[in-house]
Protein backbone atom coordinates (compact mmCIF):
# COMPACT_ATOMS: atom_id res chain seq x y z
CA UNK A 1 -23.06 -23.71 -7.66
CA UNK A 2 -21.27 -25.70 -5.20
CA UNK A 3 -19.86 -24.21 -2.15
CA UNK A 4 -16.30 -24.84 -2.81
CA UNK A 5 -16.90 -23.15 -6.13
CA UNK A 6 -18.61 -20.04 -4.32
CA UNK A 7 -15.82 -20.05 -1.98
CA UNK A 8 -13.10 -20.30 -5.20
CA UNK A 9 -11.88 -16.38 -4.51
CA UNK A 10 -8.91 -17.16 -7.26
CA UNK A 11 -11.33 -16.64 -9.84
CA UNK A 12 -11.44 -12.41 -9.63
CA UNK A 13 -9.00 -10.04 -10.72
CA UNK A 14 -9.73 -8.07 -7.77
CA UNK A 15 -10.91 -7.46 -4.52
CA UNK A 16 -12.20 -4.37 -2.50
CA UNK A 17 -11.77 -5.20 1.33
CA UNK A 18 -13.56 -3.13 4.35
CA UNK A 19 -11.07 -1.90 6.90
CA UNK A 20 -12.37 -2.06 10.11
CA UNK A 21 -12.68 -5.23 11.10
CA UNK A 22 -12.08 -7.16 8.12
CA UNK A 23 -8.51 -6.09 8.02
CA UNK A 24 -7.80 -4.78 11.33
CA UNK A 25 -9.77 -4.67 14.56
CA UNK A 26 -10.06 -1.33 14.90
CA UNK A 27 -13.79 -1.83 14.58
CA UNK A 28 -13.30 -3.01 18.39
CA UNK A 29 -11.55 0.46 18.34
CA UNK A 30 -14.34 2.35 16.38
CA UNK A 31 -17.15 0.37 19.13
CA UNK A 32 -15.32 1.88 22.12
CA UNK A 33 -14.76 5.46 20.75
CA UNK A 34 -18.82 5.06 20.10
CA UNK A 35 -20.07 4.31 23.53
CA UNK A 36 -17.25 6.82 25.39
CA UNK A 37 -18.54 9.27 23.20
CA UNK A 38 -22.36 8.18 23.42
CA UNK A 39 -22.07 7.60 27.22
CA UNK A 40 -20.98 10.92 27.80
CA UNK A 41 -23.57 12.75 25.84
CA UNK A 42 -26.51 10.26 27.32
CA UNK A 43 -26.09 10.73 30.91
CA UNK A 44 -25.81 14.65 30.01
CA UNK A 45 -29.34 14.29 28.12
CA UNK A 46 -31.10 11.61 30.82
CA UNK A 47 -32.03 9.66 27.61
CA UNK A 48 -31.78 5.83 27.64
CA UNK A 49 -27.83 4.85 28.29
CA UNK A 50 -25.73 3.24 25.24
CA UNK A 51 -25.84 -0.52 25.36
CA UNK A 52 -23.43 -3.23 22.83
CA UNK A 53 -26.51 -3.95 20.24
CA UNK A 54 -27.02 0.08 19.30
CA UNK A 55 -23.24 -0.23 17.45
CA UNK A 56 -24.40 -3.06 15.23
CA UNK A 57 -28.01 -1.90 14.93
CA UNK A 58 -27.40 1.84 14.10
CA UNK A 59 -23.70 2.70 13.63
CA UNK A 60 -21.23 -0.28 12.35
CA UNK A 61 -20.26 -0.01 9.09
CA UNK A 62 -22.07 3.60 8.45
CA UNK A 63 -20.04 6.80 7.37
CA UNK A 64 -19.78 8.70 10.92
CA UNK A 65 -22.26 11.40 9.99
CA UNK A 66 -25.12 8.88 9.37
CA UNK A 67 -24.05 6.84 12.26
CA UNK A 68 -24.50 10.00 14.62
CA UNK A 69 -28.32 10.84 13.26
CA UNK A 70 -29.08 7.40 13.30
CA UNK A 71 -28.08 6.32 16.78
CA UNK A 72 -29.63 9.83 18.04
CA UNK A 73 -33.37 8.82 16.06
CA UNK A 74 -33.45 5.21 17.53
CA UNK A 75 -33.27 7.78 20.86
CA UNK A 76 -36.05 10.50 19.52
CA UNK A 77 -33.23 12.74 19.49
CA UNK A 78 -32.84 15.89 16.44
CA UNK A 79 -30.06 18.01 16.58
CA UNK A 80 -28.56 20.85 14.42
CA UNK A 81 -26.37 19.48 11.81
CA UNK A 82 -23.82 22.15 12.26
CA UNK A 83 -20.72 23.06 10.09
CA UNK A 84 -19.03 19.86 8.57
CA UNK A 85 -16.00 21.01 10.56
CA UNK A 86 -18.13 21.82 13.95
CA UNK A 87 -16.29 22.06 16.92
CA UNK A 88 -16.10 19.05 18.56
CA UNK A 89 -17.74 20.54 22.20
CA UNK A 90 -20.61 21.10 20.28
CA UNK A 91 -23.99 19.04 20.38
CA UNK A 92 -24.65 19.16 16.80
CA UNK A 93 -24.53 15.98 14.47
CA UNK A 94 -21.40 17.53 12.94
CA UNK A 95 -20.21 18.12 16.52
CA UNK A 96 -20.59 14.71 18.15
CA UNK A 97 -19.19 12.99 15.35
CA UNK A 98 -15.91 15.18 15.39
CA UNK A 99 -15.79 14.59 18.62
CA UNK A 100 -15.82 10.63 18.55
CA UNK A 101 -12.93 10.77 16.32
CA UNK A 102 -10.90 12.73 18.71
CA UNK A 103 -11.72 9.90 20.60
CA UNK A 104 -10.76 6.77 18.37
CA UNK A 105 -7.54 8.88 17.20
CA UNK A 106 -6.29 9.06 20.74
CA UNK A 107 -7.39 5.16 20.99
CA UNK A 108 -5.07 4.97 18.31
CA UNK A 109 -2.01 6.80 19.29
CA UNK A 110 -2.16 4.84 22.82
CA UNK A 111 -2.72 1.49 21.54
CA UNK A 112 -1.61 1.06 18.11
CA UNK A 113 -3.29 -1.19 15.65
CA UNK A 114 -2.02 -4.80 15.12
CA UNK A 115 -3.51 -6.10 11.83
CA UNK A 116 -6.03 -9.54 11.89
CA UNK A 117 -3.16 -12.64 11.21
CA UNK A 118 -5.79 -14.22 8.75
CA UNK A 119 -6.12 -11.33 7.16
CA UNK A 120 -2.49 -10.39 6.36
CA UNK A 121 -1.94 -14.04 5.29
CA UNK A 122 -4.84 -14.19 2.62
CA UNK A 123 -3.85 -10.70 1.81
CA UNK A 124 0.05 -11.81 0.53
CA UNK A 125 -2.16 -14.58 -0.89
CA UNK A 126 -4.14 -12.79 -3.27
CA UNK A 127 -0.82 -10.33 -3.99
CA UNK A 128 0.84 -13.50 -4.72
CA UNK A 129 -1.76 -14.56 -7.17
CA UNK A 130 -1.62 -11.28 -9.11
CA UNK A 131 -5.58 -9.90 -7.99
CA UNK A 132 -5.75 -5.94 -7.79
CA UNK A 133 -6.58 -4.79 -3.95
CA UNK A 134 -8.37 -1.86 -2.60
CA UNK A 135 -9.72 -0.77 0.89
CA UNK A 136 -13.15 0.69 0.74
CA UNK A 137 -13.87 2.25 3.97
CA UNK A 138 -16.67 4.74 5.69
CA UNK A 139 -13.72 6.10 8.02
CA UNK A 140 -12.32 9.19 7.25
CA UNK A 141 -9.22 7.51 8.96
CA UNK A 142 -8.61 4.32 6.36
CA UNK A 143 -5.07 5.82 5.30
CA UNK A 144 -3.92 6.77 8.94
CA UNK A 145 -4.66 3.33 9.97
CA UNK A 146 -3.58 1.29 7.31
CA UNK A 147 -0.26 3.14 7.76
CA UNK A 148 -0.52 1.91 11.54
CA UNK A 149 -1.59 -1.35 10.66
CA UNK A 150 2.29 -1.74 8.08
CA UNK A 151 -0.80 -2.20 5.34
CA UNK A 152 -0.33 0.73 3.22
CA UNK A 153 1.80 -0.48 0.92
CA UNK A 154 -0.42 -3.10 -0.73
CA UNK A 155 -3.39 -1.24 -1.37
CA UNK A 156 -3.16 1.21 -4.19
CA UNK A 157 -6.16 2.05 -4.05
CA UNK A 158 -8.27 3.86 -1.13
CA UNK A 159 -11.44 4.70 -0.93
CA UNK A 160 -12.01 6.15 2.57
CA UNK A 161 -14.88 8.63 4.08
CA UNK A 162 -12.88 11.78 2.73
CA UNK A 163 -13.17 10.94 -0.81
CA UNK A 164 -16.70 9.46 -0.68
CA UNK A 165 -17.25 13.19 0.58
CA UNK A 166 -14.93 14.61 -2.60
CA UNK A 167 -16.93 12.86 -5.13
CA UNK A 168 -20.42 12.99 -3.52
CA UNK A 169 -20.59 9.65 -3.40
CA UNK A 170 -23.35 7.86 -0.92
CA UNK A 171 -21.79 5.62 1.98
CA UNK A 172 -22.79 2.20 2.31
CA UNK A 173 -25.51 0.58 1.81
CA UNK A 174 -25.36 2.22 -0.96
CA UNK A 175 -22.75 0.51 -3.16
CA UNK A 176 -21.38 3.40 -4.90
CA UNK A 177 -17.71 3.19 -2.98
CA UNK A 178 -17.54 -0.08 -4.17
CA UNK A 179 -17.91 0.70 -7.75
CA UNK A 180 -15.60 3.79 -7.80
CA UNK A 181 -12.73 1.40 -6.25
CA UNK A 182 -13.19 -1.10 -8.71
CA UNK A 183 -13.10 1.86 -11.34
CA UNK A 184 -10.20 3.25 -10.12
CA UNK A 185 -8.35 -0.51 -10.09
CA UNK A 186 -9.33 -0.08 -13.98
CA UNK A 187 -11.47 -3.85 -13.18
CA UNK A 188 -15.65 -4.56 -14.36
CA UNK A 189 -16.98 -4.82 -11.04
CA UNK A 190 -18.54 -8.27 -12.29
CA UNK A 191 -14.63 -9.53 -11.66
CA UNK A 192 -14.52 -7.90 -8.26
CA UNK A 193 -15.34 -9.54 -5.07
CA UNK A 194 -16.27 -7.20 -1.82
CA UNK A 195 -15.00 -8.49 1.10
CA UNK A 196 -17.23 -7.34 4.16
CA UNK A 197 -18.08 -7.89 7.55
CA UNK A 198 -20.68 -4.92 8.43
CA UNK A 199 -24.51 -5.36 7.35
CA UNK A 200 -24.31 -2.11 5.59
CA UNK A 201 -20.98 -3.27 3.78
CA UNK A 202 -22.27 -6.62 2.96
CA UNK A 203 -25.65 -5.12 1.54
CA UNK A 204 -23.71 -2.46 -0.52
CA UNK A 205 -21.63 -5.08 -2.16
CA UNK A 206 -24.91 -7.12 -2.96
CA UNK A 207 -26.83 -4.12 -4.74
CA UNK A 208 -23.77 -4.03 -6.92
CA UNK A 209 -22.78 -6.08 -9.78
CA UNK A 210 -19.89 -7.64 -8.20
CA UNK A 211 -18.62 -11.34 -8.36
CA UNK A 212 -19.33 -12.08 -5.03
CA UNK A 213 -19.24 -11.04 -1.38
CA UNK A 214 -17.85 -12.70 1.47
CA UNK A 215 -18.96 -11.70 4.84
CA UNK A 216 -16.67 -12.04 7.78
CA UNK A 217 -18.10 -12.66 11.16
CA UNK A 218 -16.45 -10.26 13.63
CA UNK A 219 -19.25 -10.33 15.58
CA UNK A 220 -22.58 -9.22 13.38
CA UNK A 221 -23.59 -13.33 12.98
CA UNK A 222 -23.49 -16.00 9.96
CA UNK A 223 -27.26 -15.76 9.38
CA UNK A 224 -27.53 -12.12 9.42
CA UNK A 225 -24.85 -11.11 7.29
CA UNK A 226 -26.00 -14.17 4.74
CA UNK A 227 -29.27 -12.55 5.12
CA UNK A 228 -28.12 -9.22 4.16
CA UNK A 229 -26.77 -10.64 0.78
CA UNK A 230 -23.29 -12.22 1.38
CA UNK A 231 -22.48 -14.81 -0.74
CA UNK A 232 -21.22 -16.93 2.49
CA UNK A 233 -19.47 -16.53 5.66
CA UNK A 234 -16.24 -17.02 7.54
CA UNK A 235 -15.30 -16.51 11.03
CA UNK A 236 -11.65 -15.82 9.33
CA UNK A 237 -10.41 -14.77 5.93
CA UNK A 238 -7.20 -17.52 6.43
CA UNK A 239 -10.35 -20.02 6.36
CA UNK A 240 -10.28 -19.30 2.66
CA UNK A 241 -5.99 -20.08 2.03
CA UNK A 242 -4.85 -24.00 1.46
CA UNK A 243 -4.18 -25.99 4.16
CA UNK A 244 -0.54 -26.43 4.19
């Protein structure tokens, strides 16, 4: 297969985008509400202070939940789950993730979101063509920001953190979000293409049976994303629209 064939995108009737940070940057958003909430609750401890790699090593592109428990084992750390609906002043997993979501919601208010250029354009691309969309996203915030973003109109579909956690369904790695989109859509994920650009997003989509998966490079790295089964990479998603 030749790369311009890998790269052909017109070829799916669908495809199932991440939000944060293939769509928006809100995962620059998501990092910051991370390490204000992290810093905080480190210098409380006297554990080992947040630093830019723990987002991408034990957080990005998680549901929020697993992102807490796994940043606090790469520390040593076990708390208490607590309720799902802990208070947010509480140390519990439960707690701490609450609590970084009162964080990236008042991000949000402040600052808005202001969607990726590229990502609009290839997005009235693909409408243009006729292909099915969906947004398949850990947050429990997809539809809030997509309705920020002026997005919410073109994706019909939404399969967000709250209704993984309706269904049961597993958060990525796992590529079970994935498949329920592309269910939902009414489209064989074989004719679906994931469009990711966390590790954990780009390794869901390859454990499926989707067409392909392009990785987009906000940051995680060409090699490691193609190493964690994308089909290739792009810095931008417009790098994928004719040159006019």
């Amino acid at each position: 297969m030749t790369e311009n064939t890998k790269r052909d995108w017109t070829t799916a009737t669908a495809l199932l985008f991440d939000l944060d940070g293939v769509l928006t940057p809100t995962a620059l958003v998501h990092e910051l509400a991370w390490q204000q909430l992290f810093d905080g609750y480190l210098a409380q401890t006297g554990h080992r202070g947040y630093s830019g790699n723990d987002y991408f090593d034990f957080i990005d592109g998680k549901p929020r939940f697993d992102g807490v428990r796994d940043f606090l084992a790469s520390r040593g750390i076990t708390l208490p789950e607590g309720p799902l609906d802990d208070d947010p002043a509480h140390d519990t997993v439960h707690g701490l993730g609450n609590r970084k979501n009162l964080v990236f919601n008042s991000i949000i208010a402040s600052d808005g979101v202001a969607p990726y250029p590229g990502s609009v354009r290839f997005v009235e691309a693909a409408l243009a063509r006729g292909l099915k969309l969906a947004v398949v996203s850990s947050s429990r915030n997809a539809p809030a920001v997509l309705k920020a973003a002026g997005l919410d109109g073109d994706f019909p579909v939404v399969v967000d953190g709250q209704v993984a956690a309706r269904h049961g369904l597993p958060g990525k790695p796992d590529h079970a979000t994935f498949t329920y989109a592309a269910e939902l859509l009414g489209v064989p994920t074989r004719d679906c293409i994931v469009v990711e650009d966390a590790v954990s997003g780009v390794q869901a989509g390859s454990s499926g049976d989707f067409r392909a998966v392009i990785g987009v490079d906000r940051g995680a790295g060409h090699q490691t994303l193609l190493d964690a089964g994308a089909t290739f990479v792009v810095d931008d998603l417009s790098e994928l629209l004719p040159t006019p």
